[in-house]
C-alpha atoms as a PDB file:
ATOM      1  CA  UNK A   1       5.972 -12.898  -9.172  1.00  0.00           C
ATOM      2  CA  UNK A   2       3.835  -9.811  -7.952  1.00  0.00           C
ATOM      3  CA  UNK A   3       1.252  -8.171  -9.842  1.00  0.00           C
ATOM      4  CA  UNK A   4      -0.630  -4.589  -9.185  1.00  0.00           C
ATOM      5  CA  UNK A   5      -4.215  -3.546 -10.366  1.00  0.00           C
ATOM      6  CA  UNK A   6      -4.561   0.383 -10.130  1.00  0.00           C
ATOM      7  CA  UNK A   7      -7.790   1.993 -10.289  1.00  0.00           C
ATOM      8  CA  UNK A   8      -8.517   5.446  -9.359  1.00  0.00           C
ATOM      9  CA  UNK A   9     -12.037   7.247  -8.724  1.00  0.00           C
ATOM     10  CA  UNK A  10     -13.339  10.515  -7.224  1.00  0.00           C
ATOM     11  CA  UNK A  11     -11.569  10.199  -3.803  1.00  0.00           C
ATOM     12  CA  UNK A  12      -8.433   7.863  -3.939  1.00  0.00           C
ATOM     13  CA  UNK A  13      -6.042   5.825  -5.616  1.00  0.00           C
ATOM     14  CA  UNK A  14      -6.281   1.959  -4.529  1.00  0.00           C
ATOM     15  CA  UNK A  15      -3.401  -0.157  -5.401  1.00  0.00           C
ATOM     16  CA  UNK A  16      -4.539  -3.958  -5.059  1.00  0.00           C
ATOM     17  CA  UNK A  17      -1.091  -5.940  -4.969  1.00  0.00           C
ATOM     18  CA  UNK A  18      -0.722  -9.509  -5.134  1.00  0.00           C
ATOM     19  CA  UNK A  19       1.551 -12.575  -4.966  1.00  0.00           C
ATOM     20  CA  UNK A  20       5.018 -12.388  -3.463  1.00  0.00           C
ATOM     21  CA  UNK A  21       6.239  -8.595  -2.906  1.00  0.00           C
ATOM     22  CA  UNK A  22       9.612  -8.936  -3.061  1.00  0.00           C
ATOM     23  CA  UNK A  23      13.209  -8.097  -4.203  1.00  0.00           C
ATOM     24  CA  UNK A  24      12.839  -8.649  -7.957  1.00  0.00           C
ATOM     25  CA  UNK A  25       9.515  -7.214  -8.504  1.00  0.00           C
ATOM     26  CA  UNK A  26       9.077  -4.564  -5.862  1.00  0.00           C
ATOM     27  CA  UNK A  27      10.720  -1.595  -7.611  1.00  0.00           C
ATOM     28  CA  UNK A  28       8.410  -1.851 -10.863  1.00  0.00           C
ATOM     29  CA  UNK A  29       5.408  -2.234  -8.558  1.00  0.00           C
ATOM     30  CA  UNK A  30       7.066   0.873  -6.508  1.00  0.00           C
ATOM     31  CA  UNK A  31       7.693   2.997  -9.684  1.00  0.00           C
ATOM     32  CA  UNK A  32       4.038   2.356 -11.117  1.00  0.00           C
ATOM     33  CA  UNK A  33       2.051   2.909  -7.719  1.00  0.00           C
ATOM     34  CA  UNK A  34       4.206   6.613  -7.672  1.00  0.00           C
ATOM     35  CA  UNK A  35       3.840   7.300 -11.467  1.00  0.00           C
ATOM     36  CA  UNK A  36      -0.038   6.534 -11.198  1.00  0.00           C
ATOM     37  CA  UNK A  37      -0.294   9.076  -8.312  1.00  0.00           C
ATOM     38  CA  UNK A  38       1.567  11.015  -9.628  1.00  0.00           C
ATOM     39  CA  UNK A  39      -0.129  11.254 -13.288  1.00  0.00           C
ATOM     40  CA  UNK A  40      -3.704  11.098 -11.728  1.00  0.00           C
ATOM     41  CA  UNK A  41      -2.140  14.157  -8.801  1.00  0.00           C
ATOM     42  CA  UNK A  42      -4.055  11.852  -6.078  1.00  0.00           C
ATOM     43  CA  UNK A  43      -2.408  11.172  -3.067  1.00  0.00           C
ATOM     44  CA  UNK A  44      -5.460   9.509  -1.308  1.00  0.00           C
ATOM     45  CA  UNK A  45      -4.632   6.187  -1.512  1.00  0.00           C
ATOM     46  CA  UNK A  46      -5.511   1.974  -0.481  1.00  0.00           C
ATOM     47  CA  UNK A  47      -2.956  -0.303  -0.377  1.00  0.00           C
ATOM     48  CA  UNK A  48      -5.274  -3.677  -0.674  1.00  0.00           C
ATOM     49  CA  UNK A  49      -2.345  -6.243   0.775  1.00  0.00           C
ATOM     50  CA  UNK A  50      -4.922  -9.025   0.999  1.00  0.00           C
ATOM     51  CA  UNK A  51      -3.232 -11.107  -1.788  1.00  0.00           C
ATOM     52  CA  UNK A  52       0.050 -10.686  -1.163  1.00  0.00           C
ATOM     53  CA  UNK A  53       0.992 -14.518   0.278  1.00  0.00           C
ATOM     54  CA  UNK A  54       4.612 -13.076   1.106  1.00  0.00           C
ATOM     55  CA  UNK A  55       6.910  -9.985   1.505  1.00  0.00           C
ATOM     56  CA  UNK A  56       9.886  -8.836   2.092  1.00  0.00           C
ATOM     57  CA  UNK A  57      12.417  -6.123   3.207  1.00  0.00           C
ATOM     58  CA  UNK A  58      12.131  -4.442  -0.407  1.00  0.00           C
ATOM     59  CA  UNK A  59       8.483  -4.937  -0.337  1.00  0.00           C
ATOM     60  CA  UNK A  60       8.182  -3.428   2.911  1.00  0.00           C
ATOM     61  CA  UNK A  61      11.028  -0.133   1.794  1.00  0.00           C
ATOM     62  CA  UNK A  62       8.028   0.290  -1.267  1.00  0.00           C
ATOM     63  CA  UNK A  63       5.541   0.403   1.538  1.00  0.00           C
ATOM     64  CA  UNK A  64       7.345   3.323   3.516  1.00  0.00           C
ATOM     65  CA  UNK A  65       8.323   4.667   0.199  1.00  0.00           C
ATOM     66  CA  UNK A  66       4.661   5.069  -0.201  1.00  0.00           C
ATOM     67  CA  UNK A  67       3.890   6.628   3.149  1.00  0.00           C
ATOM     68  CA  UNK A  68       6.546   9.146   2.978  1.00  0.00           C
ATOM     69  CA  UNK A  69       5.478  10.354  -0.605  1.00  0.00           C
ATOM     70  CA  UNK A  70       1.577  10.242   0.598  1.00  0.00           C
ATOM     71  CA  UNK A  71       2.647  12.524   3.958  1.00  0.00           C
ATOM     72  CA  UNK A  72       4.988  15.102   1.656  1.00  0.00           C
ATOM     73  CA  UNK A  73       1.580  15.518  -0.751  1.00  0.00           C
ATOM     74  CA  UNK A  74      -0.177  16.201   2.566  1.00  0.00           C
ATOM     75  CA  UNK A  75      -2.115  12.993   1.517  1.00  0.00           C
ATOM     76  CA  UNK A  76      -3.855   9.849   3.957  1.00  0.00           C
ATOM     77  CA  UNK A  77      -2.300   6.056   3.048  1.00  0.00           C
ATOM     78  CA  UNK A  78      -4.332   3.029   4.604  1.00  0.00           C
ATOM     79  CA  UNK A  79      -3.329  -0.582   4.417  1.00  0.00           C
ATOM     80  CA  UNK A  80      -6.102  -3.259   4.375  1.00  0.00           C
ATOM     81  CA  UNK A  81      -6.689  -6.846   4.043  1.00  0.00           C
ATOM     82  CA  UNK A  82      -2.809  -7.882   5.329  1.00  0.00           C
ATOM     83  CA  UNK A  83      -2.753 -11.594   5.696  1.00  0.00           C
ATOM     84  CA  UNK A  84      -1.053 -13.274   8.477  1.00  0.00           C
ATOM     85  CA  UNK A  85       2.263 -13.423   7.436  1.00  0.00           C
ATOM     86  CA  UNK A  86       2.395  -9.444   5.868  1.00  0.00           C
ATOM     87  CA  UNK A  87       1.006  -8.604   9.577  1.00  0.00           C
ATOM     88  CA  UNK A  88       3.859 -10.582  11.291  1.00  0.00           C
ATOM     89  CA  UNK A  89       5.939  -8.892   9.299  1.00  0.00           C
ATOM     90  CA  UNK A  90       4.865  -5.748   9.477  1.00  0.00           C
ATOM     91  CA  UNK A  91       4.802  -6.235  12.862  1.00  0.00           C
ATOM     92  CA  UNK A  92       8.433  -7.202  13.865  1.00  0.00           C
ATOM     93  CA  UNK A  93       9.516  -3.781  11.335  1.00  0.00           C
ATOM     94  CA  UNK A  94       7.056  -2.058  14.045  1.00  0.00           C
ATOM     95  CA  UNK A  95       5.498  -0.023  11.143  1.00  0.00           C
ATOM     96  CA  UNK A  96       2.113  -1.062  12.389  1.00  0.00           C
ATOM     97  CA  UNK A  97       2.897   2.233  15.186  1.00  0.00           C
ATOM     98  CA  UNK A  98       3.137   4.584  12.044  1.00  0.00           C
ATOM     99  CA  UNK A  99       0.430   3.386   9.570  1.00  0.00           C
ATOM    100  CA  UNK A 100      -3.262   2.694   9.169  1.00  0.00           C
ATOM    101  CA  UNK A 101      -3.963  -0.478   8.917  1.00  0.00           C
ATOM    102  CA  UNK A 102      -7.508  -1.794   8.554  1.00  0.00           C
ATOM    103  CA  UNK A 103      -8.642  -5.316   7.558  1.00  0.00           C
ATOM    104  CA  UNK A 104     -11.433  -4.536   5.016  1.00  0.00           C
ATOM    105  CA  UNK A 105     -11.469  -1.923   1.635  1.00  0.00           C
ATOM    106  CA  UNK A 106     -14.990  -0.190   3.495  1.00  0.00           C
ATOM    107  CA  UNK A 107     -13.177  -0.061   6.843  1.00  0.00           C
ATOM    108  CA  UNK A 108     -10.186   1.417   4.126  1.00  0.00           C
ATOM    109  CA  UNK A 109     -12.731   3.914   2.627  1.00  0.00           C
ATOM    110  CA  UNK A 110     -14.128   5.045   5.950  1.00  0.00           C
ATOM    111  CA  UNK A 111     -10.571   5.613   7.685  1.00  0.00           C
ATOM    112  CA  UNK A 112      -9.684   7.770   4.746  1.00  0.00           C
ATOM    113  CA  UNK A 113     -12.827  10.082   5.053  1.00  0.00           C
ATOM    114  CA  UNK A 114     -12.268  10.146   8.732  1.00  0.00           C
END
């Protein structure tokens, strides 16, 4: 079971995910991420991956679904917090070439400012 906590302020969206992002829960968590930047018309955004304990290949489509929608807004998308496993995994899909990825919500906050 995965779970999301939105929260939006002045300069981005951060989507804190957690538990096992996978087939089964991925496309709600996908659909509310979009509809909150969507309704809110921020594409700034944190993905806060530091609870997530294990993912998937529909876990990882939501993740490019993300980017893509983020890059056609002209918006920034940074990953943080990625424990070992999402990092491996992440890894071997080689989508650490193509997006930010910090380990801390500051280091998050700074890179999107940058």
């Amino acid at each position: 079971m995965c779970q999301v906590h939105l929260e939006k302020n002045a300069h981005c969206v951060t989507a804190a995910i957690s538990g096992e992002f996978i087939l089964g829960c991925t496309s709600e968590i996908k659909e509310k991420v979009k509809n909150y930047m969507e309704s809110s018309q921020q594409y700034h955004v944190i993905i806060d991956l530091s609870q997530v304990s294990f993912i998937d290949s529909s876990g990882l489509g939501a993740l490019i679904a993300w980017f893509k929608m983020v890059n056609q807004h002209q918006g920034r998308i940074v990953f943080c917090g990625l424990t070992d496993h999402v990092r491996k995994i992440i890894g071997y899909a080689k989508l650490d070439k193509i997006f930010t990825i910090v380990d801390t919500m500051e280091e998050a906050e700074k890179a999107l400012n940058a």
